[in-house]
N, C-alpha and C. Protein backbone atom coordinates (compact mmCIF):
# COMPACT_ATOMS: atom_id res chain seq x y z
N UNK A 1 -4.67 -9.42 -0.66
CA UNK A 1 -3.51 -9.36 0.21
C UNK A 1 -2.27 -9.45 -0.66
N UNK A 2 -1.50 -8.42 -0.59
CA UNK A 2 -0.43 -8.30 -1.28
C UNK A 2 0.86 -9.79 -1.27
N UNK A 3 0.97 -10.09 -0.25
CA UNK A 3 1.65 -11.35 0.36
C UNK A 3 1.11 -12.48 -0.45
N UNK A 4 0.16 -12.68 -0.35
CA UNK A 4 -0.53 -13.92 -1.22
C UNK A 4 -0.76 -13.37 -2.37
N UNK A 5 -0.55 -12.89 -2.92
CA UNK A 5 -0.72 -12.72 -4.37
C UNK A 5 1.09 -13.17 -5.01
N UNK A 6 0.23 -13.99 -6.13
CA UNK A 6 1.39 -14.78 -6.61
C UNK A 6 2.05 -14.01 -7.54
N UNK A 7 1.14 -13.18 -8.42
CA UNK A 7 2.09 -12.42 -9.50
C UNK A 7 2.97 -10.73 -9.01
N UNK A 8 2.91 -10.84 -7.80
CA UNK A 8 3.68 -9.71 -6.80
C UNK A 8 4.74 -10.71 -5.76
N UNK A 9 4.45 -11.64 -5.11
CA UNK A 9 5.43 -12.67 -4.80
C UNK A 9 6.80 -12.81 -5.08
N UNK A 10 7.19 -12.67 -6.20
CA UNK A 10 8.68 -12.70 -6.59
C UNK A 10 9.16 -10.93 -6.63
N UNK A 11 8.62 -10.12 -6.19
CA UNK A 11 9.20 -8.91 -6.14
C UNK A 11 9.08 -8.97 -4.65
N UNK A 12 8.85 -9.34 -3.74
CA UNK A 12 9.06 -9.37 -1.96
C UNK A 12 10.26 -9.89 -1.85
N UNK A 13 11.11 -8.97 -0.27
CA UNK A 13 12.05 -9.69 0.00
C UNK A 13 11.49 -11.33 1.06
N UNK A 14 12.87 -12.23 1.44
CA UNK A 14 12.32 -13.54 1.69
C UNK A 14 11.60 -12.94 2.99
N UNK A 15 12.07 -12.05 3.81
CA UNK A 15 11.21 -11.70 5.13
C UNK A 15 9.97 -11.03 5.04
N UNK A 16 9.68 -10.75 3.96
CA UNK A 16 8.40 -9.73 3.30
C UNK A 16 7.41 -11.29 3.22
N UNK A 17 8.07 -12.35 2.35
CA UNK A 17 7.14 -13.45 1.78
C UNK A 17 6.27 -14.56 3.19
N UNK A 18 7.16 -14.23 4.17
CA UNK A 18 7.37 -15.42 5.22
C UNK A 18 6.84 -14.49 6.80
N UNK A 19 6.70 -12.87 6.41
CA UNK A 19 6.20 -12.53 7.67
C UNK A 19 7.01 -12.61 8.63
N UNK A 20 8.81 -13.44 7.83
CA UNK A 20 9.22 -13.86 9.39
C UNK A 20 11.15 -13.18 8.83
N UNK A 21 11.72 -13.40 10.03
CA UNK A 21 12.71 -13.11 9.41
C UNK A 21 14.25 -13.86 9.40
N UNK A 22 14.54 -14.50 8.29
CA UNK A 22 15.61 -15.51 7.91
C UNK A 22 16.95 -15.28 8.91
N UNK A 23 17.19 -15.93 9.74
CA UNK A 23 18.24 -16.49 10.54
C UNK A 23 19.32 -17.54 9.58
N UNK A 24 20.21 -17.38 10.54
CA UNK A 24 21.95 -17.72 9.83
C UNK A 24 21.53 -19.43 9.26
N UNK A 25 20.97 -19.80 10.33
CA UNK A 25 21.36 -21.76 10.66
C UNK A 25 19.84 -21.75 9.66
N UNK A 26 18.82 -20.92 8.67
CA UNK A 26 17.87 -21.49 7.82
C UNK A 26 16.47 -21.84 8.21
N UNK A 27 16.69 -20.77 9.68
CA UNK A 27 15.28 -21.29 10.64
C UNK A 27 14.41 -19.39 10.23
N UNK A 28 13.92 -19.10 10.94
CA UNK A 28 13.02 -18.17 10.94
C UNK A 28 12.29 -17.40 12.07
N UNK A 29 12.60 -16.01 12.41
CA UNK A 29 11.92 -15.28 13.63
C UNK A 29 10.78 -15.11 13.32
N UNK A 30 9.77 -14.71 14.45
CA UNK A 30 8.55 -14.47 14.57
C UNK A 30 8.82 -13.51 15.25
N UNK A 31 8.18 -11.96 15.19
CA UNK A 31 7.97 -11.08 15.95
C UNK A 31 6.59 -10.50 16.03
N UNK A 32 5.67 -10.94 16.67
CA UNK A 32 3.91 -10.68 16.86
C UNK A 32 4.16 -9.21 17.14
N UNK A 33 3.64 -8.64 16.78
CA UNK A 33 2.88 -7.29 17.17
C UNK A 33 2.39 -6.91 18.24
N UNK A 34 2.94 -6.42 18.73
CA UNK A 34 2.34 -5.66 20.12
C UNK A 34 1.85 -3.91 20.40
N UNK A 35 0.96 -3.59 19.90
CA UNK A 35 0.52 -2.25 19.85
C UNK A 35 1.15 -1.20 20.68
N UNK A 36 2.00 -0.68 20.92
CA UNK A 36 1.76 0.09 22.17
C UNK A 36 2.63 -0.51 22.97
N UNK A 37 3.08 -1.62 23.32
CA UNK A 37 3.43 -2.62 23.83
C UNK A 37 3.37 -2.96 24.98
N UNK A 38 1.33 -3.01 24.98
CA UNK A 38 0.40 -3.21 25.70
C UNK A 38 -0.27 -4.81 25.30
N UNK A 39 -0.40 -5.68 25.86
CA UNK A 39 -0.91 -6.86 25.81
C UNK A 39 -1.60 -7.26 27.40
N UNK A 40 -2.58 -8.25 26.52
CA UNK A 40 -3.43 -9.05 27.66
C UNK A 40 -3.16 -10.15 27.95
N UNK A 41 -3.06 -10.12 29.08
CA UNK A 41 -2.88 -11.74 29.40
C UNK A 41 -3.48 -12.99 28.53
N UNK A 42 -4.43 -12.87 27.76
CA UNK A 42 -4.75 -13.79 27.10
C UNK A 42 -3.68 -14.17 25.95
N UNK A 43 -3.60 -12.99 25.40
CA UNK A 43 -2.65 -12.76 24.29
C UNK A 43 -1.56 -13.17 24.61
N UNK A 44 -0.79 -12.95 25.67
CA UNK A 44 0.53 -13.51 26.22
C UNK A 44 0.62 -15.24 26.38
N UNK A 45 -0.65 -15.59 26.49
CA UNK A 45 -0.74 -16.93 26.96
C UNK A 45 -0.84 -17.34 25.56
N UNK A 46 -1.50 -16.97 24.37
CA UNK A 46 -1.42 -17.31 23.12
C UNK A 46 0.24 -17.38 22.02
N UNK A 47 0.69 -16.01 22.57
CA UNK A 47 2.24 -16.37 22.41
C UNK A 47 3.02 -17.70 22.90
N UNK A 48 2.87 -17.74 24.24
CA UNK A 48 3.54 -18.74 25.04
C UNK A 48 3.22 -20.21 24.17
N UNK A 49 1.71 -20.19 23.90
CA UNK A 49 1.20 -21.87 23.86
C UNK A 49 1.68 -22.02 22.01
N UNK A 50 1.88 -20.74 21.51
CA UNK A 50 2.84 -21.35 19.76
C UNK A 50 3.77 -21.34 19.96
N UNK A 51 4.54 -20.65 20.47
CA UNK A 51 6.02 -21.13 20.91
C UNK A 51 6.19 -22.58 21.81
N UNK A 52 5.76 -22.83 22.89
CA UNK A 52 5.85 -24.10 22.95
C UNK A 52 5.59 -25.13 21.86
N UNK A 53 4.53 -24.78 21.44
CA UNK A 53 3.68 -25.77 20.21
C UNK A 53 4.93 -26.16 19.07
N UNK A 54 5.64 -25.13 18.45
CA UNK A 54 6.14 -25.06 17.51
C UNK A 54 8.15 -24.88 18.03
N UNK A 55 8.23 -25.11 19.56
CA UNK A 55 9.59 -24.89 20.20
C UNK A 55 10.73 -24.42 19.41
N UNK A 56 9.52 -22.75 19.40
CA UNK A 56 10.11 -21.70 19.25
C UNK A 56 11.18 -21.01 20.69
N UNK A 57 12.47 -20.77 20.68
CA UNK A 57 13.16 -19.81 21.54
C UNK A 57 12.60 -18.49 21.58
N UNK A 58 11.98 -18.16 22.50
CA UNK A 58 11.61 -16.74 22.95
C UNK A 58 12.43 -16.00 23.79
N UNK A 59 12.59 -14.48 23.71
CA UNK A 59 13.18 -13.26 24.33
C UNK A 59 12.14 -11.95 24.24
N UNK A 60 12.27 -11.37 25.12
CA UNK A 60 12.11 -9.94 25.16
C UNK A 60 13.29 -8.92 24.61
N UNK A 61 13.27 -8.25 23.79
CA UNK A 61 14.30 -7.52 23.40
C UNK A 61 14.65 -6.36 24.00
N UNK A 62 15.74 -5.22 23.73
CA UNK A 62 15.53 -4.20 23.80
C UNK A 62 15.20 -3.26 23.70
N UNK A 63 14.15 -3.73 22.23
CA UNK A 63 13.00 -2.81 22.17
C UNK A 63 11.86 -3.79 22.59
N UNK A 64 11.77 -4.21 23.46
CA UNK A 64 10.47 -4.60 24.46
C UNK A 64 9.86 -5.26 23.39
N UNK A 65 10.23 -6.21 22.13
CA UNK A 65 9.22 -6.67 21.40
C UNK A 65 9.87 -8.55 21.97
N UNK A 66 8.43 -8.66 21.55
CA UNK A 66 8.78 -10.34 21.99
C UNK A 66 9.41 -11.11 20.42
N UNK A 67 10.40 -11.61 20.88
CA UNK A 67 10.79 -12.53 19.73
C UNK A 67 10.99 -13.68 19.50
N UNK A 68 10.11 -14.49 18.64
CA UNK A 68 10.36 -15.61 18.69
C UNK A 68 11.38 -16.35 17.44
N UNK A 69 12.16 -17.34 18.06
CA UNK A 69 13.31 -17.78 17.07
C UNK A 69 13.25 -19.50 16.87
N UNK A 70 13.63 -20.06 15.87
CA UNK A 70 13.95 -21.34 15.11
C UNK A 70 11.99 -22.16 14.40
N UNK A 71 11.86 -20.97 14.22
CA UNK A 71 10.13 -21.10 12.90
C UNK A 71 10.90 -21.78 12.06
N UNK A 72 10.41 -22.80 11.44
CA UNK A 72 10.43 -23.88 10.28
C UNK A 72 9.74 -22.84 9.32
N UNK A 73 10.26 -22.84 7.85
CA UNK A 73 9.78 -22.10 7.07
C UNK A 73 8.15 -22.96 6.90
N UNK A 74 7.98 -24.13 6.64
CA UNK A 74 6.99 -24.72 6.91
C UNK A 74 5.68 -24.78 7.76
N UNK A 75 6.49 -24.14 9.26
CA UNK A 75 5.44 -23.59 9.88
C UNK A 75 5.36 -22.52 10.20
N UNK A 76 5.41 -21.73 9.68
CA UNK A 76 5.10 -20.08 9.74
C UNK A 76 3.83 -19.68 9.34
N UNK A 77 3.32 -20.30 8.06
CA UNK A 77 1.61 -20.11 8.03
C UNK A 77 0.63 -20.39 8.98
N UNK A 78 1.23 -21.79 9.65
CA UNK A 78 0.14 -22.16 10.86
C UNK A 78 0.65 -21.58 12.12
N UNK A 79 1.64 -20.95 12.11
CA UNK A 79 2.52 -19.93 13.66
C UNK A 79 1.53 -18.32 13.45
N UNK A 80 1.52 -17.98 12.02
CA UNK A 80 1.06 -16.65 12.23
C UNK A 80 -0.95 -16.88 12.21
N UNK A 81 -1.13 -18.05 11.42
CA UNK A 81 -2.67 -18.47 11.67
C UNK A 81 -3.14 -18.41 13.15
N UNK A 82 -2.64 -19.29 13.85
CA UNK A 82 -2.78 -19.26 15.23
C UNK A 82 -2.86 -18.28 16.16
N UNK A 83 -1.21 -17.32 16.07
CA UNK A 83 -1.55 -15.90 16.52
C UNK A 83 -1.90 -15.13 16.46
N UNK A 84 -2.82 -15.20 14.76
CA UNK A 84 -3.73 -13.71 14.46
C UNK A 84 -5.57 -14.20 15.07
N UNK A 85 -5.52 -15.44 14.71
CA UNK A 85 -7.30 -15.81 15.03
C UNK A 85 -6.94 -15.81 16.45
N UNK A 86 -5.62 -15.74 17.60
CA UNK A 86 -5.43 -15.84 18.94
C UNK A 86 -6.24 -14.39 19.68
């Protein structure tokens, strides 16, 4: 995995390294993937329960992607762990 590899690491930008993307105030978005931007209710309920978990601010955008806002750089490994084994 390109991401975890340490001797490619310092050539990623910080949103490349973190999966997430750096906000003003030093916090971090989450934007999950939505194929198609077709989801199952399960999946929706898996969004919902890391964002609570981790009281993340969520929106729907105008491009219909869900976004989640104020990720601790800290927890972004266990935010995207959660929603990929979700």
């Amino acid at each position: 995995h390109i991401i975890d590899d340490p001797d490619r690491r310092g050539l990623q930008e910080t949103n490349d390294k973190f999966l997430a993307n750096i906000q003003r105030n030093g916090t971090f978005s989450v934007v999950p993937r939505v194929a198609g931007g077709e989801i199952t209710p399960d999946k929706l309920i898996i969004i919902g329960t890391v964002a609570k978990k981790y009281n993340l601010y969520t929106k729907i955008t105008g491009g219909q992607r869900i976004d989640m806002f104020g990720a601790k750089k800290e927890d972004l490994i266990n935010i995207w762990t959660e929603l990929i084994d979700g």
